[in-house]
Protein backbone atom coordinates (compact mmCIF):
# COMPACT_ATOMS: atom_id res chain seq x y z
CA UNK A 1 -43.41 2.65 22.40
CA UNK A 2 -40.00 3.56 22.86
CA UNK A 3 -37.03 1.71 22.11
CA UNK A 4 -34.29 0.80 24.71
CA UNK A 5 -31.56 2.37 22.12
CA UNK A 6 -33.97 5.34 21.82
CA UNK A 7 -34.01 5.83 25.60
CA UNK A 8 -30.25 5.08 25.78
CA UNK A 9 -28.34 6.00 22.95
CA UNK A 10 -25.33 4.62 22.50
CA UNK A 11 -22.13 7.23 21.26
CA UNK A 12 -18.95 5.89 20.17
CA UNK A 13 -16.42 8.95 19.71
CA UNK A 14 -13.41 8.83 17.52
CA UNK A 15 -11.05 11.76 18.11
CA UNK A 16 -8.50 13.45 15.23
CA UNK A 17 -5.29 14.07 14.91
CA UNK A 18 -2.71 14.55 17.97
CA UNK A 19 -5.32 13.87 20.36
CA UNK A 20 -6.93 11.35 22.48
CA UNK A 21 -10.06 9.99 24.14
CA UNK A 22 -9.61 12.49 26.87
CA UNK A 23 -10.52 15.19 24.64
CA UNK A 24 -13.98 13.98 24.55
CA UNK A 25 -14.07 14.67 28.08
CA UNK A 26 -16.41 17.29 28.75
CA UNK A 27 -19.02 16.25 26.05
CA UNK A 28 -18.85 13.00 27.37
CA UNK A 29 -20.18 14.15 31.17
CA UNK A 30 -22.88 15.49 29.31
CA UNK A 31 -24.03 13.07 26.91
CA UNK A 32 -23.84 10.48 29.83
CA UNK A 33 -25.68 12.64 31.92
CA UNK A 34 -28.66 13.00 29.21
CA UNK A 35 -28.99 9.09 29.82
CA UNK A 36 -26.54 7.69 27.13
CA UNK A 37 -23.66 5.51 26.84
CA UNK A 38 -20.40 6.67 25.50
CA UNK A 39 -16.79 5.53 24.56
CA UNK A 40 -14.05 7.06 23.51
CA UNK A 41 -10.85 5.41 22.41
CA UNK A 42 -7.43 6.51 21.93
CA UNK A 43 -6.10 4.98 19.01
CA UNK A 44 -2.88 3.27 19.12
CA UNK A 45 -0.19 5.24 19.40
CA UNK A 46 -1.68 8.67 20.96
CA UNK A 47 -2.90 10.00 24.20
CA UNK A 48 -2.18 7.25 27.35
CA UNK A 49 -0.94 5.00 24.01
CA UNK A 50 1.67 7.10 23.09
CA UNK A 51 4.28 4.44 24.43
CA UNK A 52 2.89 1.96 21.52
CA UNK A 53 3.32 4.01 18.51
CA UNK A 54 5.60 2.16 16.19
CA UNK A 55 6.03 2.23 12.37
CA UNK A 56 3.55 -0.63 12.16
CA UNK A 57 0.92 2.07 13.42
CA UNK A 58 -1.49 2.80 10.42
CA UNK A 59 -4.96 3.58 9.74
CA UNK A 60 -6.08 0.24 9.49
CA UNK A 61 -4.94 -0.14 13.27
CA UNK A 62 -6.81 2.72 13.77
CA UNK A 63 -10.15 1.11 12.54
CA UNK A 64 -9.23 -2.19 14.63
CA UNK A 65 -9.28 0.06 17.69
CA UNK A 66 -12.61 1.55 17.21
CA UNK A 67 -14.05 -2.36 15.72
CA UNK A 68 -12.43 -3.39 18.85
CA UNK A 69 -14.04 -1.41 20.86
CA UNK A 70 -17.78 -2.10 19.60
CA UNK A 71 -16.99 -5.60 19.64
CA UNK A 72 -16.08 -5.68 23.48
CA UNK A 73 -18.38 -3.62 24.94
CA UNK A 74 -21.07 -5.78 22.64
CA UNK A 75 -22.87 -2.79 21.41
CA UNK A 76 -24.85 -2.16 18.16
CA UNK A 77 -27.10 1.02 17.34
CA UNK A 78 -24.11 3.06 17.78
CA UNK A 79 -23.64 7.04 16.63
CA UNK A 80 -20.21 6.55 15.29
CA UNK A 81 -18.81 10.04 15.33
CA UNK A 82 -15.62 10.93 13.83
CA UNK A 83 -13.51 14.53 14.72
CA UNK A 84 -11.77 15.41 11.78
CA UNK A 85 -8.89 12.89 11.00
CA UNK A 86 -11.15 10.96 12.78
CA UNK A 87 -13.39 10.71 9.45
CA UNK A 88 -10.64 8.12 7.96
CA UNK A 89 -11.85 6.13 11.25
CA UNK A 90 -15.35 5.99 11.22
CA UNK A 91 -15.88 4.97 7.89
CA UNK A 92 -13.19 2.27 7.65
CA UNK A 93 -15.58 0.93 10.87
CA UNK A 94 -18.82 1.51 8.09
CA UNK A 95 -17.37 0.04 5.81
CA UNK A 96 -16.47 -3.20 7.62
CA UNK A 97 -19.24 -3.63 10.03
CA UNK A 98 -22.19 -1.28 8.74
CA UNK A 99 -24.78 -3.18 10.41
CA UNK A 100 -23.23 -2.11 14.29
CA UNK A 101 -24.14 1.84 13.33
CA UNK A 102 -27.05 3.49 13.42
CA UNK A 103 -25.90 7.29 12.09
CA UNK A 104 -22.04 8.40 11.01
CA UNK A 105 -21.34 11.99 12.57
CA UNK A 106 -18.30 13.61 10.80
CA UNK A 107 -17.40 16.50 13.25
CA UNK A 108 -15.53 19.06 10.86
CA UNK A 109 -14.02 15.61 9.52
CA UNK A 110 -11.89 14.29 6.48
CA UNK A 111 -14.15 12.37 4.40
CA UNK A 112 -12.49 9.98 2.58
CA UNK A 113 -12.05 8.77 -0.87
CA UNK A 114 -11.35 5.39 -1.90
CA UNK A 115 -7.65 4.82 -2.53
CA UNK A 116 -6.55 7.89 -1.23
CA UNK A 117 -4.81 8.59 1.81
CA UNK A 118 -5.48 11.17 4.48
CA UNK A 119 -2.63 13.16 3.25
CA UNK A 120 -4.03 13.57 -0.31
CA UNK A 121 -6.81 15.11 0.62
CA UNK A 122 -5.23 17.80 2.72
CA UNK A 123 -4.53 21.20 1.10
CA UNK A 124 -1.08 19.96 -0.56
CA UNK A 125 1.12 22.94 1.38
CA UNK A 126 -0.49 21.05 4.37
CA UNK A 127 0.24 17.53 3.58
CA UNK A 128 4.07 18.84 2.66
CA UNK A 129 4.88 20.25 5.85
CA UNK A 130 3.36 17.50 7.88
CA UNK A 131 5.51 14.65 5.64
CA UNK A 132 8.70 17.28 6.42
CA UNK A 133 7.70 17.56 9.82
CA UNK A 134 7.91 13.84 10.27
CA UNK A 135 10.70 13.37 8.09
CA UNK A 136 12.90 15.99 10.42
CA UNK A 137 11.31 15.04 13.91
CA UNK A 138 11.39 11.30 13.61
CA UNK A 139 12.88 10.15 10.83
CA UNK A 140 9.43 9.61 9.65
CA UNK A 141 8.08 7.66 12.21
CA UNK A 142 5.12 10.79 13.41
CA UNK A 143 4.10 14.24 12.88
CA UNK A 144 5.26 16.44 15.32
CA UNK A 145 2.26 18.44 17.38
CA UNK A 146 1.31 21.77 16.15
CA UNK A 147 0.71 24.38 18.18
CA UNK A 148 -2.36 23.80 20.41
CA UNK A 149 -3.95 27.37 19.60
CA UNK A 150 -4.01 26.10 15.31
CA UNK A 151 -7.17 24.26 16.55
CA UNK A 152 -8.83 27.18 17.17
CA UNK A 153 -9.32 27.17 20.97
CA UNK A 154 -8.52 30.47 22.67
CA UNK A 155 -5.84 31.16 25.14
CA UNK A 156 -7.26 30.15 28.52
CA UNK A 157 -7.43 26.87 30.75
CA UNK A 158 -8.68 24.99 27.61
CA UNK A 159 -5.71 25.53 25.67
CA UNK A 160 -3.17 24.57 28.35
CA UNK A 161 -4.99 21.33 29.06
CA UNK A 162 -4.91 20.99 25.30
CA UNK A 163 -1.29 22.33 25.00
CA UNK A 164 -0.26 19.59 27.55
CA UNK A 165 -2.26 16.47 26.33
CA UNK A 166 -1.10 16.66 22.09
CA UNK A 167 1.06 14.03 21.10
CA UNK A 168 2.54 13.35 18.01
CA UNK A 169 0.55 11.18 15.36
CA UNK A 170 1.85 8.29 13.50
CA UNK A 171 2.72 9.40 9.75
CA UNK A 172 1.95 6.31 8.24
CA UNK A 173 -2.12 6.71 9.53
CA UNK A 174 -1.91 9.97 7.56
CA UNK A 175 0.03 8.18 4.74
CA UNK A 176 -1.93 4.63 4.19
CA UNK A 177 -4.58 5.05 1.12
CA UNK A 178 -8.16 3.76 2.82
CA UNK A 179 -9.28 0.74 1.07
CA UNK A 180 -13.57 0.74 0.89
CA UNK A 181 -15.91 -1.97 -0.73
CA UNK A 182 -18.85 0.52 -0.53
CA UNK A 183 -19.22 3.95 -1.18
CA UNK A 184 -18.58 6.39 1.81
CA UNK A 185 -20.70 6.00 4.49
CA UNK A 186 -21.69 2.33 3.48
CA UNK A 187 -25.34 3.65 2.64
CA UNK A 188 -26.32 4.45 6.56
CA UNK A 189 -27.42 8.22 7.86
CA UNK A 190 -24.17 10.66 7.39
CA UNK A 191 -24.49 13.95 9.09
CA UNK A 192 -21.35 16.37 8.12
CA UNK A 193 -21.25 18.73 11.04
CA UNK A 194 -18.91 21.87 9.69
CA UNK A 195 -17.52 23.96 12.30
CA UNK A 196 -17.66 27.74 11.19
CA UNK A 197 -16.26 30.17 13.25
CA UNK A 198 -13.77 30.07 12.25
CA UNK A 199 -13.32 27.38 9.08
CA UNK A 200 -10.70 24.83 9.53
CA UNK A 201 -8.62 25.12 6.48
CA UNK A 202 -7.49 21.29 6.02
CA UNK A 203 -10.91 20.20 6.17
CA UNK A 204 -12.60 22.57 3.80
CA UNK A 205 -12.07 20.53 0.84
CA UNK A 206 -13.96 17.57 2.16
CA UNK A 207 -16.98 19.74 3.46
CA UNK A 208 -17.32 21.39 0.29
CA UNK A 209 -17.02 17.39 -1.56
CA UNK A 210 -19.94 16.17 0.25
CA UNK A 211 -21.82 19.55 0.36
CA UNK A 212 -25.20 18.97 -1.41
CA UNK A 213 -24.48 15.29 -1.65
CA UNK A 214 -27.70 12.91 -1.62
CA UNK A 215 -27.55 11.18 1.30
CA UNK A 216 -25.37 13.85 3.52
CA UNK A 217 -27.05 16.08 6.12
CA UNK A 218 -25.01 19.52 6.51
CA UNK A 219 -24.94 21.42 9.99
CA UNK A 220 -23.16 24.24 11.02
CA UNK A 221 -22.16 25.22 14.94
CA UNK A 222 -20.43 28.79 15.32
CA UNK A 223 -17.55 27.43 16.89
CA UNK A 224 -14.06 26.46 16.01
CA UNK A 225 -12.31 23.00 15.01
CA UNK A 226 -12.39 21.51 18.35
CA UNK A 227 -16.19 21.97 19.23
CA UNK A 228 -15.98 19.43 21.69
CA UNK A 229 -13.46 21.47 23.87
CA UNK A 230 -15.03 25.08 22.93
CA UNK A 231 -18.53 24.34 22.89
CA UNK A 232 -19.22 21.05 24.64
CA UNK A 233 -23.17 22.23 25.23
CA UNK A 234 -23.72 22.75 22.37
CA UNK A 235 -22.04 20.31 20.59
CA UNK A 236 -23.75 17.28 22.80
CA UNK A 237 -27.08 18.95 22.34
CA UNK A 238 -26.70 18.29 18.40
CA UNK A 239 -25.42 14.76 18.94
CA UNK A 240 -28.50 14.03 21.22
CA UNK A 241 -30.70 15.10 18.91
CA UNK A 242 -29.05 13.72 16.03
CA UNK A 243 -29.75 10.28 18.40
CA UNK A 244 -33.09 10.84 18.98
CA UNK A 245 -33.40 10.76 14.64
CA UNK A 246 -34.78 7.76 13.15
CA UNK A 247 -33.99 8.15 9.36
């Protein structure tokens, strides 16, 4: 007999760095159209927040918007997925509330380590120009946007609608060490989906941590660090199946 969540899973996406819940966009039609539910938050601070980012912003607001969101819309069973700062996210929402998830996604993610902030487990030439960035744009207050094509969309519609929706991300969500009770992942079903063509340098070091790992399955799409704007099909045809998983 199958389940209600089986016949409607539920998706809760958690975008990375610079970006928003609008860049879920066109995986969202599709996953919705496939019969599930999805939401997808803008953090605090970024996207149609941008006009509430102050230096109060951290990561643990970060995981209150994403808590906040499963506890309003009253949803458990969720596929938490988590584009690559976005990894800080989802497992500060394990961590706290494991038994709302059914499976963690990390989409070419940072996976976290206890203690540590985002920025420490960036390559270090990374994390130093993203600190001076700050430090020179803001007075420390965000990183300024990179250019839109570093995320490995090509030059097209995509990347102007990219190039126009970026907004600068609060430093200290990069800067605050996460705090976990529980090992990553908070013992549920952790899926590390790498994107490979081509590999996203500042999340390498994670994929290769977890690599192997009891506990981790390891995908790979041929498609660059924002699969959800370069390869939406494909990309929502993993996360449905990942859905339709019952390990």
């Amino acid at each position: 007999m199958t389940t209600a969540a089986e016949a409607q899973p539920i998706f809760v996406l958690v975008h990375g760095a610079f970006h928003g819940g609008w860049c879920w966009r066109h995986v969202a039609d599709r996953l919705v159209a496939a019969g599930a539910r999805v939401f997808t938050p803008t953090m605090t601070g970024l996207g149609e927040r941008a006009h509430l980012l102050t230096r109060q912003v951290g990561l643990e607001t970060f995981i209150a918007d994403a808590l906040g969101v499963i506890a309003a819309e009253e949803v458990s069973d969720v596929i938490l997925v988590g584009h690559s700062f976005g990894g800080m996210v989802i497992s500060g929402v394990a961590d706290r509330r494991p038994g709302l998830i059914r499976r963690l996604v990390y989409l070419d993610a940072i996976v976290p380590e206890n203690g540590r902030s985002a920025l420490d487990l960036l390559p270090p030439d990374v994390a130093a120009t993203r600190r001076r960035g700050a430090r020179e744009s803001s007075g420390g207050l965000s990183i300024p946007v990179p250019p839109a094509a570093s995320f490995d969309v090509p030059p097209g519609s995509d990347l102007d609608w990219l190039e126009r929706r970026l907004t600068p991300h609060p430093l200290a969500a990069y800067a605050d060490p996460i705090a976990l009770s529980a090992p990553v992942g908070n013992g549920l079903p952790r899926t590390y989906i790498r994107c490979a063509d081509p590999v996203y340098r500042a999340v390498q070091a994670s994929y290769e941590r977890v690599a192997g790992l009891p506990g981790w399955d390891m995908l790979d799409l041929p498609t660059g660090h924002d699969a959800m704007i370069t390869a939406p099909d494909l990309l929502a045809a993993t996360l449905l199946e990942l859905a339709a998983r019952r390990d």
